[in-house]
N, C-alpha and C. Protein backbone atom coordinates (compact mmCIF):
# COMPACT_ATOMS: atom_id res chain seq x y z
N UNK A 1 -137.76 114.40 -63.23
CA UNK A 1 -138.28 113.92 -61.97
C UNK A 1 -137.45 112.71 -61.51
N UNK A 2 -137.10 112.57 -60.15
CA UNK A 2 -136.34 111.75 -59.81
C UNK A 2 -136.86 110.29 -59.52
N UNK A 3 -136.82 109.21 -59.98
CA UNK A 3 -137.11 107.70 -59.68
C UNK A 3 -137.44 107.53 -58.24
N UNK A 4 -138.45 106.86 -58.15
CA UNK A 4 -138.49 106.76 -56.71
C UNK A 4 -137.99 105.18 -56.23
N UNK A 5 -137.24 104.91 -55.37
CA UNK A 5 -136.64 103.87 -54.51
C UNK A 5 -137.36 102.95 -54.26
N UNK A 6 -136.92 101.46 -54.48
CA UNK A 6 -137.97 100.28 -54.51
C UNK A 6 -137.74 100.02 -52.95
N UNK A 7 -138.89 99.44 -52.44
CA UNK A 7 -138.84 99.31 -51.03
C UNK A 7 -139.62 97.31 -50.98
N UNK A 8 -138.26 96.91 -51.67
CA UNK A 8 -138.74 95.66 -51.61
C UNK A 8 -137.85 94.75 -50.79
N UNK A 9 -137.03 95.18 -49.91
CA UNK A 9 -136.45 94.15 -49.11
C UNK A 9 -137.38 94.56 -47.70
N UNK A 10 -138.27 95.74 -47.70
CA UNK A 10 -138.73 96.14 -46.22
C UNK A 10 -140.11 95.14 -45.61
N UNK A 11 -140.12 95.19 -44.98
CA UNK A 11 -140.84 93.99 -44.31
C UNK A 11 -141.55 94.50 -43.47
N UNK A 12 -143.04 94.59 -43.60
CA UNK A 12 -143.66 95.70 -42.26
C UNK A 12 -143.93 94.99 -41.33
N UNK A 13 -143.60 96.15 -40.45
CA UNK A 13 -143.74 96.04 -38.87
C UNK A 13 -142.21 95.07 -38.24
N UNK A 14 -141.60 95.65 -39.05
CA UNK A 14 -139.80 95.54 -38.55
C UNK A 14 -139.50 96.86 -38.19
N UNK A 15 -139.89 97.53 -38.27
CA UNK A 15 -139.20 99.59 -38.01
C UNK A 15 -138.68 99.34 -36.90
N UNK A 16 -137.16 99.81 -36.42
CA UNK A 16 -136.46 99.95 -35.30
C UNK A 16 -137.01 101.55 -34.89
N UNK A 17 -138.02 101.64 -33.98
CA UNK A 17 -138.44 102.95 -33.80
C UNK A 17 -137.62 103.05 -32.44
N UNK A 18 -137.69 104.32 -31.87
CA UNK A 18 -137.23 104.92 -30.72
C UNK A 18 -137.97 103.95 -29.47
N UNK A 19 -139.30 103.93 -29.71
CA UNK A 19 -140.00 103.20 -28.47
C UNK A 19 -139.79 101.71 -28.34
N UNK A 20 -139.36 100.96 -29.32
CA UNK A 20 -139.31 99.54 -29.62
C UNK A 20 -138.52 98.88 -27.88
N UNK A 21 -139.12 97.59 -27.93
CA UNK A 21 -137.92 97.11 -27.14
C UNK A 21 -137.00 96.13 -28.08
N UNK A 22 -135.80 96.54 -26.56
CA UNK A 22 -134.63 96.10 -27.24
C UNK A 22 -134.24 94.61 -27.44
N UNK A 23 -134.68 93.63 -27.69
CA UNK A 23 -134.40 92.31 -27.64
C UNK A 23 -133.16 91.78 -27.62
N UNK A 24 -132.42 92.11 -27.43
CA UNK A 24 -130.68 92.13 -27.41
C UNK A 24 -130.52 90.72 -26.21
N UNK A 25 -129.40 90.52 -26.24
CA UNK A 25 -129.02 89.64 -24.75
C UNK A 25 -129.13 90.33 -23.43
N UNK A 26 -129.85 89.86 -22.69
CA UNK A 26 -129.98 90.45 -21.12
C UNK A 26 -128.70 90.32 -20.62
N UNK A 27 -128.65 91.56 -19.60
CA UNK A 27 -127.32 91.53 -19.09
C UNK A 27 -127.69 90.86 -17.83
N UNK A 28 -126.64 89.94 -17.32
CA UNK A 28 -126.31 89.17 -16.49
C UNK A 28 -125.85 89.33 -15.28
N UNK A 29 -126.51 89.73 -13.97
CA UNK A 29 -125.70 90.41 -13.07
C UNK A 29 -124.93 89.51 -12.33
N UNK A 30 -124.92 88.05 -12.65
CA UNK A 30 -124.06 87.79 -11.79
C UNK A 30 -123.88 87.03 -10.80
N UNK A 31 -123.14 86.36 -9.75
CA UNK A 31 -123.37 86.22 -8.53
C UNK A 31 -123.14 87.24 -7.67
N UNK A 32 -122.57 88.86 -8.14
CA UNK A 32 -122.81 89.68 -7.22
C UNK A 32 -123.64 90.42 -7.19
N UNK A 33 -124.76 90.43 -8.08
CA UNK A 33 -126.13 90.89 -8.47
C UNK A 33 -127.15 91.21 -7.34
N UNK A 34 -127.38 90.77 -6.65
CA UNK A 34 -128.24 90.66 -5.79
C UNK A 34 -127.72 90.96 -4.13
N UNK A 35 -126.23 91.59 -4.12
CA UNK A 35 -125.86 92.08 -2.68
C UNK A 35 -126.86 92.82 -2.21
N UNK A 36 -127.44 93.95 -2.87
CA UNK A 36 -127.85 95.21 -2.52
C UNK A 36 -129.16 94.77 -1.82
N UNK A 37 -129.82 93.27 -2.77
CA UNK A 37 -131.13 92.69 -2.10
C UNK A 37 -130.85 92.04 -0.70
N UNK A 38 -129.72 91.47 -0.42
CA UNK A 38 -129.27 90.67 0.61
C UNK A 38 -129.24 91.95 1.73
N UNK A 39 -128.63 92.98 1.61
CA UNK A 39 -128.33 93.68 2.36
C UNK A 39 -129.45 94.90 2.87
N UNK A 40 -130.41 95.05 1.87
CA UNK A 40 -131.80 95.40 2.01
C UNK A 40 -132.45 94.58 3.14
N UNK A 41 -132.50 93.17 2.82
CA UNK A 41 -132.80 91.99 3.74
C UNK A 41 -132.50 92.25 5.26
N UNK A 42 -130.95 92.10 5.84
CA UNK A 42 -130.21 92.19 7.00
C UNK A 42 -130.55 92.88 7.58
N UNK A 43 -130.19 94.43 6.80
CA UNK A 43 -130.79 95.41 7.32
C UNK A 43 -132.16 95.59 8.20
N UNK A 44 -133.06 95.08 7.35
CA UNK A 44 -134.41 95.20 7.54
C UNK A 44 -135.01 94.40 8.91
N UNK A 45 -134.15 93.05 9.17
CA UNK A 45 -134.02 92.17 10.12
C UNK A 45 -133.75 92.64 11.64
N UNK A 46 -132.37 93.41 11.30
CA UNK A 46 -131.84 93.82 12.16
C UNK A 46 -132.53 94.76 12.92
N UNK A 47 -132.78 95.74 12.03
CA UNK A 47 -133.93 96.98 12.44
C UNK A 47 -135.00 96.48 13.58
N UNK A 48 -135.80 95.23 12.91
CA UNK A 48 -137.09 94.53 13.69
C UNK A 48 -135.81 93.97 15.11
N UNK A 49 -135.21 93.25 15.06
CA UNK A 49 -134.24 93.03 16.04
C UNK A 49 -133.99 93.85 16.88
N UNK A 50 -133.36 95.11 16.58
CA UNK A 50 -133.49 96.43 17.85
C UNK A 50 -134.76 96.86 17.84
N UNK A 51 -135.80 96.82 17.25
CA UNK A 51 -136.91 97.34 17.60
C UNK A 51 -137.60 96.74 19.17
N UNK A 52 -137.48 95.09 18.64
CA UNK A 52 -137.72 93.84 19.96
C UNK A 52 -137.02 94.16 20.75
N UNK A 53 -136.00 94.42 20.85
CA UNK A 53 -135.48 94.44 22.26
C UNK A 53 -135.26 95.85 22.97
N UNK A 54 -135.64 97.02 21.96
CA UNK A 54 -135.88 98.58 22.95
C UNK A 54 -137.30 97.97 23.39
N UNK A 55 -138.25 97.02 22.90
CA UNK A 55 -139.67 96.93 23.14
C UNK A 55 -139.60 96.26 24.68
N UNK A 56 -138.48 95.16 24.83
CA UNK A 56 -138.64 94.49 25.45
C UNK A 56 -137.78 94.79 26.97
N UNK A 57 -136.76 95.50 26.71
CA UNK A 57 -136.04 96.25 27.69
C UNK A 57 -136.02 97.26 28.17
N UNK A 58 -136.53 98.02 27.32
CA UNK A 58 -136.57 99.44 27.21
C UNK A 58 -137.55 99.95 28.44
């Protein structure tokens, strides 16, 4: 019969399971991180901007 394996360095509730989160270093987007929000923004401005003035001319 084969010896069974000491499990004395394991430490419960360390298991790297599939669901775990990853605690790693966050990635950093940047100062160009946030164009897509800026431009979400403008956009959105602009839109209300021609909206006012087909409202108002139109």
């Amino acid at each position: 019969m084969a010896a069974r394996k000491k499990k004395s360095n394991r430490r419960p509730g360390r298991g790297k399971g599939a669901n775990d989160i990853h605690r790693g270093p966050t990635r950093d987007p940047g100062p160009t991180g946030n164009v897509g929000c800026w431009f979400i923004l403008i956009a959105m401005v602009g839109i209300g901007i021609m909206i006012l003035l087909f409202e108002l001319f139109g």
